[in-house]
Protein backbone atom coordinates (compact mmCIF):
# COMPACT_ATOMS: atom_id res chain seq x y z
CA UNK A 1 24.18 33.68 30.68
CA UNK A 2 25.35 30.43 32.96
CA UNK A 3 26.24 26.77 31.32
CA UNK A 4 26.02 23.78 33.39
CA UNK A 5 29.37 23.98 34.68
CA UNK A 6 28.94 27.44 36.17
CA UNK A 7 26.51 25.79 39.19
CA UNK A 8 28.33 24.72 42.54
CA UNK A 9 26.70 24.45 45.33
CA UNK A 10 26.53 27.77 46.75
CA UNK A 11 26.37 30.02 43.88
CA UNK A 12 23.96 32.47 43.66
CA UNK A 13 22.37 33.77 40.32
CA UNK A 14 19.41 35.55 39.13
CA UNK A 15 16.69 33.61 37.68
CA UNK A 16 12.91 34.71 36.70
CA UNK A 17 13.46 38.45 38.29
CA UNK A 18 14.59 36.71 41.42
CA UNK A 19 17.69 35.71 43.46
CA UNK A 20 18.24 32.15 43.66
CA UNK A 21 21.03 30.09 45.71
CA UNK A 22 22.03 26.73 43.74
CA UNK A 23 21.95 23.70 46.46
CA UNK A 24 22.49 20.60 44.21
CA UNK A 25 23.83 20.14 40.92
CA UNK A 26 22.72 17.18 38.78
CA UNK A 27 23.94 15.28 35.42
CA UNK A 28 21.55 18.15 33.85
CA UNK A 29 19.66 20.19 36.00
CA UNK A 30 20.27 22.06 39.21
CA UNK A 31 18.11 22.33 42.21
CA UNK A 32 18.05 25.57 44.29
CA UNK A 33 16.23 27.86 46.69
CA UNK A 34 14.51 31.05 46.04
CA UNK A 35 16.31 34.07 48.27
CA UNK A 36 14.44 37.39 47.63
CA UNK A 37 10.44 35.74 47.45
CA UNK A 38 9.31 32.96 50.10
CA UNK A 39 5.90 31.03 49.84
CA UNK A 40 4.01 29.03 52.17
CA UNK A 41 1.32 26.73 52.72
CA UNK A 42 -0.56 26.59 55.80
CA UNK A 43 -3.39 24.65 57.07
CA UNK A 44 -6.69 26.58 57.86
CA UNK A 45 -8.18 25.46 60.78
CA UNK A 46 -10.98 23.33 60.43
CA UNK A 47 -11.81 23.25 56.95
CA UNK A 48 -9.65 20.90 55.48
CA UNK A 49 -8.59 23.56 53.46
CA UNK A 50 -4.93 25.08 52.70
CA UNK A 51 -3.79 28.47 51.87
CA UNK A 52 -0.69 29.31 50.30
CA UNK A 53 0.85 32.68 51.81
CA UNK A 54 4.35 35.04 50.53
CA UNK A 55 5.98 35.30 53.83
CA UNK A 56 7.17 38.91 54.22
CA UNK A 57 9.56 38.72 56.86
CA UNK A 58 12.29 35.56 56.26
CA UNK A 59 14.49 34.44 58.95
CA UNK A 60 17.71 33.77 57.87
CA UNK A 61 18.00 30.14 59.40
CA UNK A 62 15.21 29.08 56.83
CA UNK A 63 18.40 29.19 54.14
CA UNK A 64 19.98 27.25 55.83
CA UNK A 65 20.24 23.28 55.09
CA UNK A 66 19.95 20.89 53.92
CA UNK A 67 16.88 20.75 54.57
CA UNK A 68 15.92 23.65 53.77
CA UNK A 69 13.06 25.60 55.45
CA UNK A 70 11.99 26.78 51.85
CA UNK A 71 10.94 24.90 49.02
CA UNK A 72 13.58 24.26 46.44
CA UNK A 73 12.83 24.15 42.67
CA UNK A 74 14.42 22.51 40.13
CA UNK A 75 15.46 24.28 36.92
CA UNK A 76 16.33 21.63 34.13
CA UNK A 77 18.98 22.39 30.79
CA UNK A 78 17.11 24.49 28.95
CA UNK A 79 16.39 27.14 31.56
CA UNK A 80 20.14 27.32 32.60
CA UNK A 81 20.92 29.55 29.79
CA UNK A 82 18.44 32.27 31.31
CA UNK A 83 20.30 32.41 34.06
CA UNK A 84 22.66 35.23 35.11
CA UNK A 85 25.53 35.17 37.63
CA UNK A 86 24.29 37.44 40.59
CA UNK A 87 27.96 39.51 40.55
CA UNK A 88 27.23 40.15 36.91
CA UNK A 89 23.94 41.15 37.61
CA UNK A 90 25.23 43.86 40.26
CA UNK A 91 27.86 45.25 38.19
CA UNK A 92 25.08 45.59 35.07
CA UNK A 93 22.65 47.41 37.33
CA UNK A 94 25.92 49.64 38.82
CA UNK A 95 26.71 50.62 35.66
CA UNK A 96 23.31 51.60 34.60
CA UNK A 97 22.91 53.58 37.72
CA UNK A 98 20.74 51.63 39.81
CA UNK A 99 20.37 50.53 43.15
CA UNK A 100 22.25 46.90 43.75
CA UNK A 101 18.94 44.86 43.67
CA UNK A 102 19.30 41.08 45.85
């Protein structure tokens, strides 16, 4: 479990089954970027319409930022303590005897 003062910029963490990279810390909330799923939204051509898409293959320079080629969330107070530091994670899945997940 993470507190407020375990976010700098930088950290990584799991959050919601997925690895997330903090980007901004606030008075109480933290703002970071999704690492292991990617969504889209693209236009489709003349409809009007928009699709949203999970990109499969991610090129590295979309992490990198700010800006950021990938939309980053917000996660306020109360969903901090969910949170798990990523090395913690690693070493809890090691020690079970599974594969490092990222």
């Amino acid at each position: 479990m993470m507190t407020h003062s375990d976010f700098k910029v930088g950290v990584e963490f799991r959050y919601r089954d997925q690895t997330w990279r903090c980007t901004d810390v606030g008075t109480r909330t933290v703002t970071a970027i999704c690492l292991t799923e990617v969504w889209t939204t693209r236009a489709i051509a003349n409809t009007g319409k928009k699709e949203r898409l999970r990109l499969t293959t991610i090129e590295p320079k979309r992490f990198i930022g700010p800006p950021y080629g990938v939309p980053e969330q917000v996660i306020d107070e109360r969903a901090l303590a969910t949170c798990v530091p990523l090395g913690d994670w690693e070493a809890a899945r090691r020690l079970l005897g599974l594969e490092a997940a990222r």
